[in-house]
N, C-alpha and C. Protein backbone atom coordinates (compact mmCIF):
# COMPACT_ATOMS: atom_id res chain seq x y z
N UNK A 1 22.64 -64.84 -10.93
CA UNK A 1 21.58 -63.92 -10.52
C UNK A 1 21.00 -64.42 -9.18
N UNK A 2 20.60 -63.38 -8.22
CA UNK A 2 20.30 -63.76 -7.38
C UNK A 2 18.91 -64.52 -7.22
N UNK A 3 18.46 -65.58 -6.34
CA UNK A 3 17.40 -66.05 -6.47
C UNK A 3 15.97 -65.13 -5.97
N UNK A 4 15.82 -63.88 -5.30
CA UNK A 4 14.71 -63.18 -5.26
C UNK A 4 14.84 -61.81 -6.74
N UNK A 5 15.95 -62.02 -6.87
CA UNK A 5 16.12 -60.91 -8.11
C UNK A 5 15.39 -61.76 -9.30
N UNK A 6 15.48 -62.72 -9.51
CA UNK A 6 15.11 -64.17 -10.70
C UNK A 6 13.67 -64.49 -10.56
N UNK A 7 12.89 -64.66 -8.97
CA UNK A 7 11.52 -64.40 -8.61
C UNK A 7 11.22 -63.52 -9.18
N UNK A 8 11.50 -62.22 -8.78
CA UNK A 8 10.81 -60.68 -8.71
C UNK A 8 10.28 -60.90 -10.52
N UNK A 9 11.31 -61.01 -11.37
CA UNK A 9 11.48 -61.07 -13.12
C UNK A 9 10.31 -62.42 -13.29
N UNK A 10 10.47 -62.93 -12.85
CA UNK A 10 9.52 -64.34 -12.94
C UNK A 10 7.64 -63.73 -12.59
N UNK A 11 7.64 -62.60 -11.82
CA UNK A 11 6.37 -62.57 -11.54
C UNK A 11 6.16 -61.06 -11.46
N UNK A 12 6.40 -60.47 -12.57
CA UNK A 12 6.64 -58.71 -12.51
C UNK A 12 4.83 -58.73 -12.76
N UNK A 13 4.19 -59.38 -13.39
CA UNK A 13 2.27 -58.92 -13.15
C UNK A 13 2.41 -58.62 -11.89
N UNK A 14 2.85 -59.59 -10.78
CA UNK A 14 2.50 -59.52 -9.16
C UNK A 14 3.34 -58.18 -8.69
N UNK A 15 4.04 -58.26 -9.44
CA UNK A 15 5.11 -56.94 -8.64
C UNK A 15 5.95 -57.76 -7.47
N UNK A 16 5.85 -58.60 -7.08
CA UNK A 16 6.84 -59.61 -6.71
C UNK A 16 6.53 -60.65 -6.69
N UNK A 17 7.48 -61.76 -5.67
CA UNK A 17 7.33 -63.22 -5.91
C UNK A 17 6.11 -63.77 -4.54
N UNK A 18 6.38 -62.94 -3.75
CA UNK A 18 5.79 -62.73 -2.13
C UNK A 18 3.91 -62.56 -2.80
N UNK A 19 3.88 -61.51 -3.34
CA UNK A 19 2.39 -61.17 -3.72
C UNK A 19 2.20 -62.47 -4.51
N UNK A 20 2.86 -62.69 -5.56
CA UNK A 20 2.47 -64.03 -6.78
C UNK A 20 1.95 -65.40 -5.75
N UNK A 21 2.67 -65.68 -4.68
CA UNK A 21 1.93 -66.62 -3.87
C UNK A 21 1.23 -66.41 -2.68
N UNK A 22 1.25 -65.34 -2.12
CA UNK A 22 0.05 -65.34 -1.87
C UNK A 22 -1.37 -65.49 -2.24
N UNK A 23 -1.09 -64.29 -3.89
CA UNK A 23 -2.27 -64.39 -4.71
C UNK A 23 -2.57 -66.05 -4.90
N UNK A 24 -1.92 -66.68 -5.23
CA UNK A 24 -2.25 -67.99 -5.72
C UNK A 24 -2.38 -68.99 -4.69
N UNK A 25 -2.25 -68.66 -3.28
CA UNK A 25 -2.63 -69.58 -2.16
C UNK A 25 -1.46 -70.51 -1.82
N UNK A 26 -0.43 -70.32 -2.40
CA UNK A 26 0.73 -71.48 -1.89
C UNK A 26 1.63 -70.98 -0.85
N UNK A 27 0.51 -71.42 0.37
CA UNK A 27 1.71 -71.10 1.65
C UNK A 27 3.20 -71.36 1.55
N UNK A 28 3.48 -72.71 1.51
CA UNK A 28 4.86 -73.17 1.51
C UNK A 28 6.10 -72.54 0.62
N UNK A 29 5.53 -71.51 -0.21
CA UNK A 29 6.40 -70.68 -1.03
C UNK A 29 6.22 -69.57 -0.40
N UNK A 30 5.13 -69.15 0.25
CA UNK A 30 5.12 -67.82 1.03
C UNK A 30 6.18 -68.51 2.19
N UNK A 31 6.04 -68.96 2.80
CA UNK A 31 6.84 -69.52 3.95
C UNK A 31 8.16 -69.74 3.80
N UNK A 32 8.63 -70.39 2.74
CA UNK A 32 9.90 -70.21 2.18
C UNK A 32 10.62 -68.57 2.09
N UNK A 33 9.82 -67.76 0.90
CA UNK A 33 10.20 -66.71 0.37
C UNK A 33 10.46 -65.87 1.88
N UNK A 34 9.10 -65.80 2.68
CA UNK A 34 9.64 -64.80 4.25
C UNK A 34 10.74 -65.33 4.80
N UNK A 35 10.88 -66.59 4.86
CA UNK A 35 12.35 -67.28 5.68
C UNK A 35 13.65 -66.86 4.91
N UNK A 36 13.41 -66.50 3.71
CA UNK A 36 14.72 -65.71 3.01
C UNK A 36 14.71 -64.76 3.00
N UNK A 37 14.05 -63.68 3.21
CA UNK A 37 13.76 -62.56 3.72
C UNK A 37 13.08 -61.17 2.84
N UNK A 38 12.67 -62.29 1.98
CA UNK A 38 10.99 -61.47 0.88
C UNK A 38 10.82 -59.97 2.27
N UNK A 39 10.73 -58.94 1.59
CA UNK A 39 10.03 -58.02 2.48
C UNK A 39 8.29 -58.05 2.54
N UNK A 40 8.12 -58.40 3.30
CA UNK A 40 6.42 -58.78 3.85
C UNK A 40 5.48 -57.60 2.82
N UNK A 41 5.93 -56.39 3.65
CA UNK A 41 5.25 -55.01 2.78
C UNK A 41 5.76 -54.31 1.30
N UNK A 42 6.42 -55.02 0.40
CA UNK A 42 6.62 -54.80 -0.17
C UNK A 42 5.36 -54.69 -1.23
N UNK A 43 5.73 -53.01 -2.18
CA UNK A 43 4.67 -52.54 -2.80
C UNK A 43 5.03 -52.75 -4.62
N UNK A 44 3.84 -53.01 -5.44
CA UNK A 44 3.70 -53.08 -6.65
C UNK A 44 2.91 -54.09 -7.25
N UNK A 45 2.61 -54.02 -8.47
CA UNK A 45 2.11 -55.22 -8.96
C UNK A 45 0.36 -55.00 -9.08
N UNK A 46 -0.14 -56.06 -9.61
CA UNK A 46 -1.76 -56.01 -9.78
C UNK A 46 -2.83 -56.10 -8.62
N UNK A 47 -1.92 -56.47 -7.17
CA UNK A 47 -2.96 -56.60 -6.16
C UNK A 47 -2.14 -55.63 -5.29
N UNK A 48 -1.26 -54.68 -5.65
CA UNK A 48 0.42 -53.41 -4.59
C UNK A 48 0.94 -54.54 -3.40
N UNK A 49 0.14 -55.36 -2.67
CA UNK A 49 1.31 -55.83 -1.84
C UNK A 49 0.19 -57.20 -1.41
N UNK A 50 1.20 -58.35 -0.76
CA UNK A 50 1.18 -59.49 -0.78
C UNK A 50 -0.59 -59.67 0.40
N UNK A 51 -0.93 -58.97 1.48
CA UNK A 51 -1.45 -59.24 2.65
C UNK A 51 -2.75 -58.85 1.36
N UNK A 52 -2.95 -57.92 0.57
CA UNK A 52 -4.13 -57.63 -0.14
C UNK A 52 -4.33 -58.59 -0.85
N UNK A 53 -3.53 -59.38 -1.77
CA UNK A 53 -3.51 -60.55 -2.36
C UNK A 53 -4.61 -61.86 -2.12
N UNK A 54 -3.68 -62.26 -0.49
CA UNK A 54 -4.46 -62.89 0.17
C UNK A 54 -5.50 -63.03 0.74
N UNK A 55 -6.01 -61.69 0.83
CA UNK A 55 -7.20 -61.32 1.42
C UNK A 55 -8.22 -61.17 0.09
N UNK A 56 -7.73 -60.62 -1.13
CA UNK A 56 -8.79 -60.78 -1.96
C UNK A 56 -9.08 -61.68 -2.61
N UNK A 57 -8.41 -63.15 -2.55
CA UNK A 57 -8.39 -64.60 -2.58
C UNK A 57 -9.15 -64.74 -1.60
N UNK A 58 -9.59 -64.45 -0.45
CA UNK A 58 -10.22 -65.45 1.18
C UNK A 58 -9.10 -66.53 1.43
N UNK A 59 -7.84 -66.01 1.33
CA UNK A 59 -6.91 -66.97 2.17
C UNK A 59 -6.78 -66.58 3.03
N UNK A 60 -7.35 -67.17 4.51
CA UNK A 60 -6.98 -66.82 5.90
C UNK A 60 -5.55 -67.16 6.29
N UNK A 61 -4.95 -68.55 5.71
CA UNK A 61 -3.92 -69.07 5.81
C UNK A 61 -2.56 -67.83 6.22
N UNK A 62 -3.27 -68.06 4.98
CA UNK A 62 -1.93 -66.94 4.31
C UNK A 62 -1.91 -65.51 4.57
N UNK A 63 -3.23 -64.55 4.71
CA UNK A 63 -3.24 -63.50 6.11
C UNK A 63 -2.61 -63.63 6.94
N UNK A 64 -3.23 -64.55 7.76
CA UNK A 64 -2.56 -64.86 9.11
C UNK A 64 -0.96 -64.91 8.86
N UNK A 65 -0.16 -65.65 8.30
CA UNK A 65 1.09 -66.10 8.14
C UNK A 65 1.50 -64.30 7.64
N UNK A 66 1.05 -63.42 7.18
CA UNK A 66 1.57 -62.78 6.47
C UNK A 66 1.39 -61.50 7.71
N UNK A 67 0.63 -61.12 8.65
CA UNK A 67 0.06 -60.54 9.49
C UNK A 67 1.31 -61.22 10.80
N UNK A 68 1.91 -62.13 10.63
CA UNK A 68 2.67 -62.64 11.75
C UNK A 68 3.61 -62.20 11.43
N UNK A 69 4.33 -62.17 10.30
CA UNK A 69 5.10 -61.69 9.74
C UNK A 69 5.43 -60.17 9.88
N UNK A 70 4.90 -59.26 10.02
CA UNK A 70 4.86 -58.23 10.13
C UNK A 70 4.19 -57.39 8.95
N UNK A 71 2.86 -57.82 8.41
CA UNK A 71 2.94 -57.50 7.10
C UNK A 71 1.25 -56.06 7.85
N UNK A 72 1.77 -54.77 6.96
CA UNK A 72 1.32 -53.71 7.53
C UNK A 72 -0.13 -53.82 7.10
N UNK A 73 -1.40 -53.63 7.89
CA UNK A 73 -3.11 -54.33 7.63
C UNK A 73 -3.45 -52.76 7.06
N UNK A 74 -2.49 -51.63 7.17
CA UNK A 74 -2.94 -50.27 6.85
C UNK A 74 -2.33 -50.05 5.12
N UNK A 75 -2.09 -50.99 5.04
CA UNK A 75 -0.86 -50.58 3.66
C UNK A 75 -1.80 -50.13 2.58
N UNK A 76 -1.81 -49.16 1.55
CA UNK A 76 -2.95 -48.96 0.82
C UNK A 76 -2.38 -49.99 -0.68
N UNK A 77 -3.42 -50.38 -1.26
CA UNK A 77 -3.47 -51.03 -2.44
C UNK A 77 -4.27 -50.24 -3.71
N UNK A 78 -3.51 -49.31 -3.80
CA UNK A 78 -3.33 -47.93 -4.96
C UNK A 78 -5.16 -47.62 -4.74
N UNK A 79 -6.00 -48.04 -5.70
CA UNK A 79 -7.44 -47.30 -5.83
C UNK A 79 -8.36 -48.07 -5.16
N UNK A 80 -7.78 -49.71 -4.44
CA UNK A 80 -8.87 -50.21 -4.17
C UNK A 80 -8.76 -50.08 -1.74
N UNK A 81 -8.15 -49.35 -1.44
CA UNK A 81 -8.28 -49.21 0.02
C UNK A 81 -7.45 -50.40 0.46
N UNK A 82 -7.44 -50.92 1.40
CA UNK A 82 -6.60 -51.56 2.21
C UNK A 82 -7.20 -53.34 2.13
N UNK A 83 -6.45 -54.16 2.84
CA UNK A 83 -6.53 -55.65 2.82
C UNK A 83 -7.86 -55.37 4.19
N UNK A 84 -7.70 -54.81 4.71
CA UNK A 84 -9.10 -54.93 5.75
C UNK A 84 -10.11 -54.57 4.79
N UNK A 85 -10.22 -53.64 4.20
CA UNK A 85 -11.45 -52.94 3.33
C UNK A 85 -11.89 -54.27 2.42
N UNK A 86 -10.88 -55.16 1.72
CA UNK A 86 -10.87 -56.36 1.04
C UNK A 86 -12.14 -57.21 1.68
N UNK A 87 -11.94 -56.99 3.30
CA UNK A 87 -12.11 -58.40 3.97
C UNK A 87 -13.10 -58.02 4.25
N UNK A 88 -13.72 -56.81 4.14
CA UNK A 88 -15.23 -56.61 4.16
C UNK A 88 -16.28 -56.78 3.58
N UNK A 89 -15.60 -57.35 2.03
CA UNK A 89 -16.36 -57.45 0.97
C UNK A 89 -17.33 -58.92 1.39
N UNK A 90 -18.44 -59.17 0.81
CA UNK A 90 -19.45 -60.31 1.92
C UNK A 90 -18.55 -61.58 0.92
N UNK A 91 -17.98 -62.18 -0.13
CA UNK A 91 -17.17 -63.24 -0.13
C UNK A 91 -16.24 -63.45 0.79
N UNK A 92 -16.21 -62.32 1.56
CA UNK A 92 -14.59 -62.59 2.37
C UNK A 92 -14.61 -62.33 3.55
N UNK A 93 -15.93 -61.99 3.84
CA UNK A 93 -16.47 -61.90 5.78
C UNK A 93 -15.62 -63.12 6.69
N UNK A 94 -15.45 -63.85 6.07
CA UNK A 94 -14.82 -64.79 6.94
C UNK A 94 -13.44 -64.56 7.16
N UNK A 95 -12.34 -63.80 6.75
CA UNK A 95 -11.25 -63.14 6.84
C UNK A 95 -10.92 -61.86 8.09
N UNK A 96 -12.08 -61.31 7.85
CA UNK A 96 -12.24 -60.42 9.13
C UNK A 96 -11.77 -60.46 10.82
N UNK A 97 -12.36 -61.68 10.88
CA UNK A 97 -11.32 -61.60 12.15
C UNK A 97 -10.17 -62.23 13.21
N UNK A 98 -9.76 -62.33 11.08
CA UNK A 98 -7.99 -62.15 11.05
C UNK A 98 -7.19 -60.75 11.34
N UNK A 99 -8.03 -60.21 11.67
CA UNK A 99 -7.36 -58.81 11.52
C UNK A 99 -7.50 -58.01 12.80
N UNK A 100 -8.02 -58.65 13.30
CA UNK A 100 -8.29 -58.32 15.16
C UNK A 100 -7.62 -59.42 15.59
């Protein structure tokens, strides 16, 4: 089995392996997973895609890394608005301007 097919099954709450670490703050697996070629915007899961993840954690880290990446700041995250809308919330003012 392939090794992002074996992720994806490993972390179906996240809807992938990309969102699962972001959500959980471990760059070096985000960094890994994009260098194999995790799709950045990829949608599903409890937070829809990886950049919302991070942002509703207050990981700038991992924004940033994920925003370099090509990861889309418009992408919607089903009922709750976008990873910018996230970063407005006052725990996460400090994320904001990651996004400019």
């Amino acid at each position: 089995m392939e090794l992002m097919t074996m992720l994806r099954e490993a972390f179906k709450c996240y809807g992938n392996a990309l969102q699962a670490a972001a959500s959980n703050g471990n760059q070096a697996i985000v960094q890994l997973l994009l260098a194999n070629g995790a799709d950045v915007n990829a949608q599903g899961g409890l937070y829809t895609n990886a950049l919302y993840a991070a942002a509703s954690k207050g990981n700038e880290a991992i924004v940033q890394l994920l925003l370099t990446n090509g990861a889309d700041v418009n992408a919607q995250a089903d009922n709750y608005g976008n990873a910018l809308h996230e970063a407005l919330y006052p725990k996460e003012m400090k994320l904001l301007s990651s996004f400019f």
